[in-house]
Structures are given as C-alpha cells and as structure tokens.
Protein backbone atom coordinates (compact mmCIF):
# COMPACT_ATOMS: atom_id res chain seq x y z
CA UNK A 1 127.05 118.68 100.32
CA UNK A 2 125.97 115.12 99.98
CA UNK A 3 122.77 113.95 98.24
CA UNK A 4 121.76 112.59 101.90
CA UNK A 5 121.08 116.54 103.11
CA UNK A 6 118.70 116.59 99.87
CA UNK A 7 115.58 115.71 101.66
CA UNK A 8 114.18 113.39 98.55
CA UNK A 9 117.42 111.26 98.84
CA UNK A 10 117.35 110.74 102.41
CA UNK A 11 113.35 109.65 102.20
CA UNK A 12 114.25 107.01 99.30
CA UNK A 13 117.64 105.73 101.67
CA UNK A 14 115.25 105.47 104.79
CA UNK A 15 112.68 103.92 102.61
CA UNK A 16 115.42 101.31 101.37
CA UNK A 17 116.61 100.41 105.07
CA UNK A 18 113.42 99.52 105.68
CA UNK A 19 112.25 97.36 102.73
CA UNK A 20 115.88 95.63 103.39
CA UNK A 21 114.49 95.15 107.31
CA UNK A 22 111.30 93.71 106.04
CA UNK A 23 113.34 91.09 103.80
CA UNK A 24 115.14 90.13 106.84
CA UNK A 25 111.91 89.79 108.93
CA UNK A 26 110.06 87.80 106.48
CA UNK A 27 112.95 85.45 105.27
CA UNK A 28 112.79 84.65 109.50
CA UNK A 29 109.55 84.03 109.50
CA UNK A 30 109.83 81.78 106.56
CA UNK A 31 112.50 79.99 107.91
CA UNK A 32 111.39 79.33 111.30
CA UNK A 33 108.03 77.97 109.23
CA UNK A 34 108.36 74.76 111.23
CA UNK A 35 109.38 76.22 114.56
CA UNK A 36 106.43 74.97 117.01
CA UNK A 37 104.38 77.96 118.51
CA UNK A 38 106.15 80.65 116.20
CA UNK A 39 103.95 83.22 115.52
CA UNK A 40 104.76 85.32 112.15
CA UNK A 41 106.34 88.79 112.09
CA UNK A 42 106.37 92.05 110.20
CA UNK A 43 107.57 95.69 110.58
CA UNK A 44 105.52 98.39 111.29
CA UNK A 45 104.68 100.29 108.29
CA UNK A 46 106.21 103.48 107.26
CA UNK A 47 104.00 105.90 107.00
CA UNK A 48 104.92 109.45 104.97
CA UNK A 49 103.51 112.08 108.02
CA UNK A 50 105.57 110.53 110.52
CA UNK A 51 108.69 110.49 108.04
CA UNK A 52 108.18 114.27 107.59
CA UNK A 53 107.16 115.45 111.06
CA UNK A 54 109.81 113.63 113.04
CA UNK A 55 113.38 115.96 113.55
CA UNK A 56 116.62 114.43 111.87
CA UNK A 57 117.68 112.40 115.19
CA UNK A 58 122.01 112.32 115.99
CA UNK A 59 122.61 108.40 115.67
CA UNK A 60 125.29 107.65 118.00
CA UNK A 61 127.26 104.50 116.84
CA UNK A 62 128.81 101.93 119.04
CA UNK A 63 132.26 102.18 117.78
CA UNK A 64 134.96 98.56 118.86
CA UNK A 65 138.45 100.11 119.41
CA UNK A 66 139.83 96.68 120.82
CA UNK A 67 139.82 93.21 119.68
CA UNK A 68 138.55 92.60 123.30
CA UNK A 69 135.63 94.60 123.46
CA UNK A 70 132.30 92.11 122.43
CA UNK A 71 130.54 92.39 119.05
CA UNK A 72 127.46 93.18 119.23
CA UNK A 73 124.54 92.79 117.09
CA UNK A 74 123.27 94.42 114.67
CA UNK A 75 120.20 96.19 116.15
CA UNK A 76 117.58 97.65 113.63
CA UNK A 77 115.94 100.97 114.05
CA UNK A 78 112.67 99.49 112.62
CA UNK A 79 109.83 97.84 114.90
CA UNK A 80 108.32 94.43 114.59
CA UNK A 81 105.06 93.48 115.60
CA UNK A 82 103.59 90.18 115.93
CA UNK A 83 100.72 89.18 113.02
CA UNK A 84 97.94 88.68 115.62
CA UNK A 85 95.39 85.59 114.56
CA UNK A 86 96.77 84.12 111.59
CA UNK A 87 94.11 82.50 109.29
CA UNK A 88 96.12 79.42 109.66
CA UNK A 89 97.86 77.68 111.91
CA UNK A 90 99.73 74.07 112.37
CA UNK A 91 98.75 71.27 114.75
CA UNK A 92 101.94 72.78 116.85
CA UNK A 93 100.95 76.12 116.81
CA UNK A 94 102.67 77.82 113.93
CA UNK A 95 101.77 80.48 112.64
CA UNK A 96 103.28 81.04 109.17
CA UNK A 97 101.83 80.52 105.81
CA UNK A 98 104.43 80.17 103.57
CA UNK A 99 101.85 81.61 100.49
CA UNK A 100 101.36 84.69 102.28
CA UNK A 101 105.05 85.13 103.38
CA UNK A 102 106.38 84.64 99.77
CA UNK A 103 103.96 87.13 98.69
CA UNK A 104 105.24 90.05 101.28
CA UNK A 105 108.67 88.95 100.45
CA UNK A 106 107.50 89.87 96.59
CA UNK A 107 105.72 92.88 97.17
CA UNK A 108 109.19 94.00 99.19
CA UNK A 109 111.27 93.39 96.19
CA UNK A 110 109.28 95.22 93.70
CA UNK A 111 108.77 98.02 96.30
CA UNK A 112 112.73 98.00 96.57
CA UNK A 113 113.46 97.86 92.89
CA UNK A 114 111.38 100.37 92.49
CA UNK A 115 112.70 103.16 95.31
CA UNK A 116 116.22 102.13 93.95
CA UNK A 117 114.89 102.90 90.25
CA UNK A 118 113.83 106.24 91.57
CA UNK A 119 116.66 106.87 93.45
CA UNK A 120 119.29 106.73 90.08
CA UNK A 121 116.08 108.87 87.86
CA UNK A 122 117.02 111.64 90.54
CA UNK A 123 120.94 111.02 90.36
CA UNK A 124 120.57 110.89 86.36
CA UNK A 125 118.54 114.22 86.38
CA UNK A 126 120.74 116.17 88.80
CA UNK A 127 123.73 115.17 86.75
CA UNK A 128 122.08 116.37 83.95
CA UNK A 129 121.23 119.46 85.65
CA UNK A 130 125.20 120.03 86.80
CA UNK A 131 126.35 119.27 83.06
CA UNK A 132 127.65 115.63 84.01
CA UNK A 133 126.09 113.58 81.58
C-alpha cells in the first residue's frame, strides 16, 4: 500500500500539481509582460466537490522506446482560462500587471508551503502511529 491509495495523500499530491501548474502559468504571464496583445492567464480553480465526486481516472502515459520517436511536451492536466478585462492594459494591448501577478505568484507559494507542511504532519503522525518515530 502506498500513501497515494490514502485518499488525504492523494488530495494534498493533486493539490500540489496544481499550485506547481499555477507557478508555471503565472511566471508566463509575467514574463511575456511586454509581449504586445498578451492577455494574462490563470488555472481554473480547484474546487473540493469536484475533487471528491470525480472517479480515480487510468492515466495512460506516452511512453519513448526509441531515440527516434519525437519528444513531446509536457501537457498539463490543469485548464487555463484567459483573465477577461484586465483593469489595466498597455498602449499595445497587454494585459498583465506585474503587481497583481507577483501577488498570485505569492499567494501560490504560501498555499504550496502550506499543503507540503500538511502533507509531512500526516507522514509524521502515521509514523508515529506504526511505531517509526
């Protein structure tokens, strides 16, 4: 048994994928922040009914078994969506505001630390619970 088929464990591993997509969304956003007509980006949120309702899917991965077959990319299982009518925008149509990206990018890594601070309370207490300590 792995701590992943412990349903608390696999809700704090799904919430870390996605905190670690939403770091990769926003640090695009920031650094396209001169990019004429780019329009700012963030994920979906995660919300806790749909994390519990939906079945455990069977993720198939793309496996390279030749040094001839292409790479491809990484593809995340996390939507974006588009951050329609931005309070500001440049003369050449950009949408990002730097402020308001570095404070996403914040509230991401103290929502991170956190779920990883969480995540070794539960491994600590379940050792403790087995006699590990």
């Amino acid at each position: 048994m792995s701590l992943q088929d412990i349903p608390l464990f696999s809700a704090l591993t799904e919430r870390m994928k996605w905190l670690t997509a939403r770091q990769k969304v926003l640090s695009q956003n920031i650094a396209n922040s001169d990019t004429p007509n780019y329009m700012a980006k963030d994920l979906k949120p995660q919300k806790f009914k749909d994390m519990v309702a939906r079945p455990e899917e069977v993720k198939v991965q793309m496996v390279k078994t030749s040094s001839a077959h292409i790479q491809t990319a990484e593809k995340s299982d996390f939507t974006t969506k588009k951050i329609r009518d931005p309070y500001e925008t440049t003369p050449t149509g950009n949408g990002v505001v730097l402020e308001e990206q570095m404070m996403n990018l914040a509230e991401t890594q103290i929502q991170y630390q956190m779920t990883t601070s969480l995540y070794k309370k539960h491994v600590a207490m379940l050792k403790t619970a087995l006699g590990r300590r």
